[in-house]
PDB file of N, CA and C in Angstrom:
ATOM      1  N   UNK A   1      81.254 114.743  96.767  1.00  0.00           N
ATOM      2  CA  UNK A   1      82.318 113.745  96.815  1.00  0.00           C
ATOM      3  C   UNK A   1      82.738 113.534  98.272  1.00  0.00           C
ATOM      4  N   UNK A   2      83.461 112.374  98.502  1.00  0.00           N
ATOM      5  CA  UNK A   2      83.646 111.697 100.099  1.00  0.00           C
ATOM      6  C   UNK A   2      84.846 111.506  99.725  1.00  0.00           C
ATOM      7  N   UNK A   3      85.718 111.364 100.983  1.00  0.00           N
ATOM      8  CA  UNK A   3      87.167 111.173 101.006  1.00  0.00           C
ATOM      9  C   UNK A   3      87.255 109.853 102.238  1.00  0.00           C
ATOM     10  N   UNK A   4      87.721 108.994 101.632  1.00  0.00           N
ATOM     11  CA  UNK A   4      87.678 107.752 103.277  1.00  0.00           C
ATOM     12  C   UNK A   4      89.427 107.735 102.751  1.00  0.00           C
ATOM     13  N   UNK A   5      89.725 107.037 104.414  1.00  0.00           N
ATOM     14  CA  UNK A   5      91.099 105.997 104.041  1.00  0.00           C
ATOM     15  C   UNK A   5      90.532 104.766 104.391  1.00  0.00           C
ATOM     16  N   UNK A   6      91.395 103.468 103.711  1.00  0.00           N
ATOM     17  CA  UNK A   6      90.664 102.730 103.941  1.00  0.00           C
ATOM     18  C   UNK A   6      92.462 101.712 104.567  1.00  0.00           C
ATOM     19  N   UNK A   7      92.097 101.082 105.809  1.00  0.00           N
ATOM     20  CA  UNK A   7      93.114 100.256 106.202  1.00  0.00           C
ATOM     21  C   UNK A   7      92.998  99.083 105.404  1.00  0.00           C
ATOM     22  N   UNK A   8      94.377  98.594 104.473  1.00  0.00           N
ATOM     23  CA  UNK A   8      94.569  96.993 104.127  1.00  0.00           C
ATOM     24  C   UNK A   8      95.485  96.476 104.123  1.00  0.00           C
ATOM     25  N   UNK A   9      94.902  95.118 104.771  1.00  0.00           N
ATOM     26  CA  UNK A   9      96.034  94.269 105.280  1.00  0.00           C
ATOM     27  C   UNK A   9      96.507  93.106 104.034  1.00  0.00           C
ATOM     28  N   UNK A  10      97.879  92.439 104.063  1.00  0.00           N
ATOM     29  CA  UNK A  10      97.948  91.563 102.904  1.00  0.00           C
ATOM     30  C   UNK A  10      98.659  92.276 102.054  1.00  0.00           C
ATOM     31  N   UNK A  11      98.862  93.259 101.952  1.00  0.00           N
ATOM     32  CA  UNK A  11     100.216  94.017 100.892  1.00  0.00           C
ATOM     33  C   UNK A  11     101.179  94.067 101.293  1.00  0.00           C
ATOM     34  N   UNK A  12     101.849  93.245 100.403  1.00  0.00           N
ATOM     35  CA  UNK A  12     103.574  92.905 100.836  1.00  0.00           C
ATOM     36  C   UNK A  12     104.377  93.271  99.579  1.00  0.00           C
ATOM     37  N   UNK A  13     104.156  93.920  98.304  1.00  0.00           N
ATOM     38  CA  UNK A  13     104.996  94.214  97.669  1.00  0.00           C
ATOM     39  C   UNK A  13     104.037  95.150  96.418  1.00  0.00           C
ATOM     40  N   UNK A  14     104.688  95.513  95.544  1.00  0.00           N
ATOM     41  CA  UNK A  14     103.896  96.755  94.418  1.00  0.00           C
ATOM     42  C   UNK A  14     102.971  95.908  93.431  1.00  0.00           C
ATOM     43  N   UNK A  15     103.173  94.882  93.431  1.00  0.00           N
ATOM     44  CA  UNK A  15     101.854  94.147  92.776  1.00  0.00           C
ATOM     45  C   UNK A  15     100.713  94.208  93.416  1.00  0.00           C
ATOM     46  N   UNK A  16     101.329  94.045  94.900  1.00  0.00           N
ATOM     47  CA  UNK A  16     100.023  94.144  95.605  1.00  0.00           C
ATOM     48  C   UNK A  16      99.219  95.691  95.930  1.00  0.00           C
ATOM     49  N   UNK A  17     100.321  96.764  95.893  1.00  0.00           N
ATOM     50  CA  UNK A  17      99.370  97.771  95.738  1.00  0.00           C
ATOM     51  C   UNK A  17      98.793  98.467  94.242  1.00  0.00           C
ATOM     52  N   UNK A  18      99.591  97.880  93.437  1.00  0.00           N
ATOM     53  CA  UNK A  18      98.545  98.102  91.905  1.00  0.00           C
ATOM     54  C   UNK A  18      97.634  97.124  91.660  1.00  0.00           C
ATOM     55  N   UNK A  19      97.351  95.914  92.382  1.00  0.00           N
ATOM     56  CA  UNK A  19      95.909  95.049  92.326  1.00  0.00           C
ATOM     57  C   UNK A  19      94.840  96.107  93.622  1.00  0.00           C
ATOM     58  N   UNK A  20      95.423  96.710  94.414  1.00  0.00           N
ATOM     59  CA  UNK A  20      94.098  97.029  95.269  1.00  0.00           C
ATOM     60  C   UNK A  20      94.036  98.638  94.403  1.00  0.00           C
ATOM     61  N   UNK A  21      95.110  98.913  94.186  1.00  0.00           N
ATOM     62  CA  UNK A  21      94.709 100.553  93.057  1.00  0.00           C
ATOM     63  C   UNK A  21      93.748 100.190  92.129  1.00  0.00           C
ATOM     64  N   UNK A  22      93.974  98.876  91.422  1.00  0.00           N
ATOM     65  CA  UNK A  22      93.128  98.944  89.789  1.00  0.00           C
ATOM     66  C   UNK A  22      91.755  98.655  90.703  1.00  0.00           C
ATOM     67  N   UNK A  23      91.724  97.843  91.727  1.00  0.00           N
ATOM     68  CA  UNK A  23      90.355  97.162  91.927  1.00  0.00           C
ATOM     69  C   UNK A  23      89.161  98.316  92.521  1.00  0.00           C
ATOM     70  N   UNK A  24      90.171  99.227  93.587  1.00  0.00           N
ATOM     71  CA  UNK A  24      89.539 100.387  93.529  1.00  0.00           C
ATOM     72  C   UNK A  24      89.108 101.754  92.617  1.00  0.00           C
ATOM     73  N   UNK A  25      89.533 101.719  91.877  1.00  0.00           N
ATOM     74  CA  UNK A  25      89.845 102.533  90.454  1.00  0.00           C
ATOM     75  C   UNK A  25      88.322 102.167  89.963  1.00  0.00           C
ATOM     76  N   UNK A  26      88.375 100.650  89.657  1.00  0.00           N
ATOM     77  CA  UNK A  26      87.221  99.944  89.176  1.00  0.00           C
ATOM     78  C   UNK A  26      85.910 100.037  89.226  1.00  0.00           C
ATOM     79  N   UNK A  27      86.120 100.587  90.647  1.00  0.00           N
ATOM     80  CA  UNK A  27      84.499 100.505  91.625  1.00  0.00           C
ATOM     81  C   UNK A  27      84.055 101.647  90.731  1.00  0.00           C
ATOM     82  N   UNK A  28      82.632 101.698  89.799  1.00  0.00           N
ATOM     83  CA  UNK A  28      81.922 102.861  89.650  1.00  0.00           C
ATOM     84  C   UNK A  28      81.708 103.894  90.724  1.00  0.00           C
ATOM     85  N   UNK A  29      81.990 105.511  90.356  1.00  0.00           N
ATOM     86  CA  UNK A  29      82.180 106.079  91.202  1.00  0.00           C
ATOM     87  C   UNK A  29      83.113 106.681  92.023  1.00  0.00           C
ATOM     88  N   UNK A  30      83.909 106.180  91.763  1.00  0.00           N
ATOM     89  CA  UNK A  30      85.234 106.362  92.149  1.00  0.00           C
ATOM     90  C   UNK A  30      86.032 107.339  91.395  1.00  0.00           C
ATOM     91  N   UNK A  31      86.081 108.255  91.988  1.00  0.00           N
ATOM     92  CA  UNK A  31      86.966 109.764  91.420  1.00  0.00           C
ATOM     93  C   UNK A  31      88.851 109.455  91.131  1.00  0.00           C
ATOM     94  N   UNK A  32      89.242 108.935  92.351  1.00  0.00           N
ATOM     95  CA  UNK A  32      90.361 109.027  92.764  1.00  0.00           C
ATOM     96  C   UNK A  32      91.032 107.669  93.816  1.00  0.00           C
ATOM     97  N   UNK A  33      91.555 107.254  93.270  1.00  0.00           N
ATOM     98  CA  UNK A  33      92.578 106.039  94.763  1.00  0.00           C
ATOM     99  C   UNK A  33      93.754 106.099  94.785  1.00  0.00           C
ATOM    100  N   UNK A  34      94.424 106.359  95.994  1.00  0.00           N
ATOM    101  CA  UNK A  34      96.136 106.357  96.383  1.00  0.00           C
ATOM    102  C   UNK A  34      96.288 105.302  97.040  1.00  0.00           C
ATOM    103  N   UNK A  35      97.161 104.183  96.914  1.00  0.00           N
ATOM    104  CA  UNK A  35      97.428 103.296  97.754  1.00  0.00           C
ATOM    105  C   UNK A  35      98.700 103.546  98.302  1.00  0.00           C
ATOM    106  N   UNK A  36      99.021 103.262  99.779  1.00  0.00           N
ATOM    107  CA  UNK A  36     100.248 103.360 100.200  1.00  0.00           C
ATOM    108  C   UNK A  36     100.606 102.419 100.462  1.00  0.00           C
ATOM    109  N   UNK A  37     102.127 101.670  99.912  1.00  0.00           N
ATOM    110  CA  UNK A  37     102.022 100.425 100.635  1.00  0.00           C
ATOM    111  C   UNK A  37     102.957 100.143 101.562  1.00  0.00           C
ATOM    112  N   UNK A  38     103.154 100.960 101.953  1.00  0.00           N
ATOM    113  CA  UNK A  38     104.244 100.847 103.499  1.00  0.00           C
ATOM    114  C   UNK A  38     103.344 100.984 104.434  1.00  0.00           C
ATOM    115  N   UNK A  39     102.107 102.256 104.264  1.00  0.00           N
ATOM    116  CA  UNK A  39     101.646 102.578 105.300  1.00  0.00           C
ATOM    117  C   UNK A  39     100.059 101.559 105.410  1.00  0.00           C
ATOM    118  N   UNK A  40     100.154 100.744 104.512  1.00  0.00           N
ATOM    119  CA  UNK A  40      99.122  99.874 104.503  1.00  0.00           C
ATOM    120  C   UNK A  40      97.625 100.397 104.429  1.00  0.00           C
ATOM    121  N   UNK A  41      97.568 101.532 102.955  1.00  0.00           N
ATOM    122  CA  UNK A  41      96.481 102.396 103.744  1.00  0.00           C
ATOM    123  C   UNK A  41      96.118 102.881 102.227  1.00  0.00           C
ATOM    124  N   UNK A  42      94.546 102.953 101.865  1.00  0.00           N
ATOM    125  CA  UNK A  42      94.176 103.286 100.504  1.00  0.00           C
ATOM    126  C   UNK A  42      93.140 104.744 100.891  1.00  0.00           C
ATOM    127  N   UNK A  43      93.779 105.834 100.367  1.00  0.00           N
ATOM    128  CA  UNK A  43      92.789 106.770 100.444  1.00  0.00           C
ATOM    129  C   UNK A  43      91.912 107.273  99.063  1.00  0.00           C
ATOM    130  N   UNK A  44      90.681 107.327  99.069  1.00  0.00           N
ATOM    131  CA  UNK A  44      89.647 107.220  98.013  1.00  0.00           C
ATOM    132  C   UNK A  44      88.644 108.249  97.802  1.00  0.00           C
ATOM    133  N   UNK A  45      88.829 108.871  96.756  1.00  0.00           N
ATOM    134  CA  UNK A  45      87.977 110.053  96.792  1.00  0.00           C
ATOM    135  C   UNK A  45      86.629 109.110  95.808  1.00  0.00           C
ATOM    136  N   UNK A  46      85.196 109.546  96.299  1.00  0.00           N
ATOM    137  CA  UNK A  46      84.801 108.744  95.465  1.00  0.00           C
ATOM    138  C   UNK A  46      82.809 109.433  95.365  1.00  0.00           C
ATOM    139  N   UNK A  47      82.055 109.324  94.619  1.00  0.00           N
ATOM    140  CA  UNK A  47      80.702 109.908  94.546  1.00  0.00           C
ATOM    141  C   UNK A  47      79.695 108.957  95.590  1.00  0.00           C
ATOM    142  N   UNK A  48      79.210 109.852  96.293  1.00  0.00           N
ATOM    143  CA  UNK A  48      78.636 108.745  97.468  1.00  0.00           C
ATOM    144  C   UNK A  48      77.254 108.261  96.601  1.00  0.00           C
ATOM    145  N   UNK A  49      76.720 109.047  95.828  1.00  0.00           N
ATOM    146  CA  UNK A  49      75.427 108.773  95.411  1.00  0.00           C
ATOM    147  C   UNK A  49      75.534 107.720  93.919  1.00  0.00           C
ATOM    148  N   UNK A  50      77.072 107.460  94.165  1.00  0.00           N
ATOM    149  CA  UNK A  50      77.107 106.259  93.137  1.00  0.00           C
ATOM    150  C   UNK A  50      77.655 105.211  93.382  1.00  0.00           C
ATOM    151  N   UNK A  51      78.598 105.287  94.872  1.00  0.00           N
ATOM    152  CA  UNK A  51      79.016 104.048  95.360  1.00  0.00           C
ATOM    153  C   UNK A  51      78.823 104.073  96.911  1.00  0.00           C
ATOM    154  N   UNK A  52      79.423 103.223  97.771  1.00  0.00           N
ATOM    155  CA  UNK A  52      79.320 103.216  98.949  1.00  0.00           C
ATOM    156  C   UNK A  52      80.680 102.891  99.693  1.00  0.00           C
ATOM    157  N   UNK A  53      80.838 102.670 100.702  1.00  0.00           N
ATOM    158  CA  UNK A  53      82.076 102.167 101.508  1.00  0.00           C
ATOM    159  C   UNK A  53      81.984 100.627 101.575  1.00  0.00           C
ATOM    160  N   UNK A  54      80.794 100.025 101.424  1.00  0.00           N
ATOM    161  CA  UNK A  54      81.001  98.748 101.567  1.00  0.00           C
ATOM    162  C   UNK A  54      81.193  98.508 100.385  1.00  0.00           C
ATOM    163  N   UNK A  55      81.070  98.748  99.282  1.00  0.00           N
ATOM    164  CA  UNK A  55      81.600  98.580  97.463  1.00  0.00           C
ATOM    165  C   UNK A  55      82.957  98.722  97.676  1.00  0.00           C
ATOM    166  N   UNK A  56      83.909  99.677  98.259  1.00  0.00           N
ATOM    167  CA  UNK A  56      85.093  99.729  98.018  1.00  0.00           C
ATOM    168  C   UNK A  56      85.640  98.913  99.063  1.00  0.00           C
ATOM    169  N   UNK A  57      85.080  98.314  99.987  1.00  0.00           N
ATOM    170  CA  UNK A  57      85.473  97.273 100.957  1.00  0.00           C
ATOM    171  C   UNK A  57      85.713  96.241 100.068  1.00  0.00           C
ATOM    172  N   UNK A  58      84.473  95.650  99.557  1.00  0.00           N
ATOM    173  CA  UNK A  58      84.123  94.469  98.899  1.00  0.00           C
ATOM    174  C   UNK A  58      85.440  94.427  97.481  1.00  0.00           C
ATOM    175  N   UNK A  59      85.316  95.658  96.698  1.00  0.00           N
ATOM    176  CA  UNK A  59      86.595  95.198  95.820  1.00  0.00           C
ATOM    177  C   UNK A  59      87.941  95.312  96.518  1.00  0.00           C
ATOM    178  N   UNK A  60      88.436  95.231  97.494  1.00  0.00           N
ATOM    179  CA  UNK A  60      89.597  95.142  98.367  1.00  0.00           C
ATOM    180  C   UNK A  60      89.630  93.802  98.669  1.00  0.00           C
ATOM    181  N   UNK A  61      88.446  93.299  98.972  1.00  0.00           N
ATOM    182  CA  UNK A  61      88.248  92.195  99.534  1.00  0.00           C
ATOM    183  C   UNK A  61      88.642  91.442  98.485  1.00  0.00           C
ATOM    184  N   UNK A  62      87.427  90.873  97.922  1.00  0.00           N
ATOM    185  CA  UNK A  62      87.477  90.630  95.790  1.00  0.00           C
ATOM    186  C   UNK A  62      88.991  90.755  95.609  1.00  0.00           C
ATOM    187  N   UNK A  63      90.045  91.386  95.488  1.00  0.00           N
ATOM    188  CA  UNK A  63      91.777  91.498  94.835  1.00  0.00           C
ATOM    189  C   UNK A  63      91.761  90.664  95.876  1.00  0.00           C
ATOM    190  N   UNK A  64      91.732  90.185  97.289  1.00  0.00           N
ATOM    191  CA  UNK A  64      92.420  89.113  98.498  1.00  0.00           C
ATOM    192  C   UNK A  64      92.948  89.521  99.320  1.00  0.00           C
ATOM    193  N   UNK A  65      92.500  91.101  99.377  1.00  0.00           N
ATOM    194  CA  UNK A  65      93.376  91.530 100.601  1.00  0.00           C
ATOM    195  C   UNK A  65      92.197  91.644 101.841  1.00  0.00           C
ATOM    196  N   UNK A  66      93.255  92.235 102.976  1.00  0.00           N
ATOM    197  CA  UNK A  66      91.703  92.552 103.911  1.00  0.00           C
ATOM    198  C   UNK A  66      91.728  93.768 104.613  1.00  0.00           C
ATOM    199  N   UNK A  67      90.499  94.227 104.794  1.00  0.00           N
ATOM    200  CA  UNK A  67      90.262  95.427 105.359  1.00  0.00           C
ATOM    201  C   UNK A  67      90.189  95.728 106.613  1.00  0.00           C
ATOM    202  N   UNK A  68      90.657  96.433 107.260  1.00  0.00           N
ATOM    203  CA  UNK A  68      90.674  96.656 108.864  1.00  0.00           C
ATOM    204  C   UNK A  68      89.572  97.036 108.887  1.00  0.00           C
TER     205      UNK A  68
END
Protein backbone atom coordinates (compact mmCIF):
# COMPACT_ATOMS: atom_id res chain seq x y z
CA UNK A 1 0.00 0.00 0.00
CA UNK A 2 1.11 3.84 -0.88
CA UNK A 3 0.21 6.82 1.06
CA UNK A 4 0.19 10.23 -1.27
CA UNK A 5 -1.37 13.69 -0.28
CA UNK A 6 -2.81 15.01 -2.93
CA UNK A 7 -3.15 19.13 -3.25
CA UNK A 8 -6.89 20.42 -4.43
CA UNK A 9 -7.84 23.39 -5.51
CA UNK A 10 -11.74 24.50 -5.94
CA UNK A 11 -13.06 23.44 -2.43
CA UNK A 12 -14.94 26.04 -0.93
CA UNK A 13 -17.39 24.34 1.28
CA UNK A 14 -18.34 20.41 2.67
CA UNK A 15 -20.06 19.48 -0.46
CA UNK A 16 -17.11 20.06 -1.98
CA UNK A 17 -15.04 17.91 0.19
CA UNK A 18 -17.59 14.92 0.22
CA UNK A 19 -17.67 15.09 -3.83
CA UNK A 20 -13.70 14.75 -3.91
CA UNK A 21 -14.03 12.01 -0.73
CA UNK A 22 -16.75 9.87 -2.68
CA UNK A 23 -14.81 10.36 -6.06
CA UNK A 24 -11.71 9.20 -4.43
CA UNK A 25 -13.25 6.44 -2.39
CA UNK A 26 -14.45 5.36 -5.94
CA UNK A 27 -11.19 4.88 -7.62
CA UNK A 28 -10.63 0.91 -7.49
CA UNK A 29 -7.99 0.39 -5.13
CA UNK A 30 -8.30 2.70 -2.92
CA UNK A 31 -7.96 1.61 0.79
CA UNK A 32 -8.57 4.88 2.46
CA UNK A 33 -9.26 8.97 1.62
CA UNK A 34 -9.23 11.98 4.14
CA UNK A 35 -10.09 15.15 2.68
CA UNK A 36 -9.23 18.33 4.42
CA UNK A 37 -10.96 21.17 3.47
CA UNK A 38 -9.36 24.06 5.03
CA UNK A 39 -6.11 22.67 4.34
CA UNK A 40 -7.02 22.00 0.73
CA UNK A 41 -5.40 18.64 0.82
CA UNK A 42 -6.64 14.81 0.19
CA UNK A 43 -4.51 12.16 1.77
CA UNK A 44 -4.99 8.53 0.17
CA UNK A 45 -3.97 5.33 1.20
CA UNK A 46 -4.39 3.23 -1.80
CA UNK A 47 -2.97 -0.43 -3.67
CA UNK A 48 -0.39 0.65 -6.20
CA UNK A 49 -0.75 -2.59 -8.18
CA UNK A 50 -4.39 -1.66 -8.64
CA UNK A 51 -4.42 1.98 -9.14
CA UNK A 52 -2.09 4.75 -9.87
CA UNK A 53 -1.64 8.53 -8.98
CA UNK A 54 -2.78 9.63 -12.20
CA UNK A 55 -6.34 7.60 -11.53
CA UNK A 56 -6.73 9.51 -8.36
CA UNK A 57 -5.71 12.76 -10.15
CA UNK A 58 -8.13 12.09 -12.92
CA UNK A 59 -11.19 11.39 -10.41
CA UNK A 60 -10.37 14.81 -8.64
CA UNK A 61 -10.31 16.17 -11.80
CA UNK A 62 -13.70 14.22 -13.12
CA UNK A 63 -15.73 15.85 -9.46
CA UNK A 64 -14.21 19.67 -11.09
CA UNK A 65 -11.79 20.31 -8.88
CA UNK A 66 -8.03 20.76 -9.59
CA UNK A 67 -4.97 19.30 -8.62
CA UNK A 68 -1.78 21.06 -7.78
Amino acid sequence: MAKVEIIVGGMSCGMCQSAVQEALSGVEGVAEAAVDLEGGRATVVFDEGATSLDSLRAAVEDAGFDVE
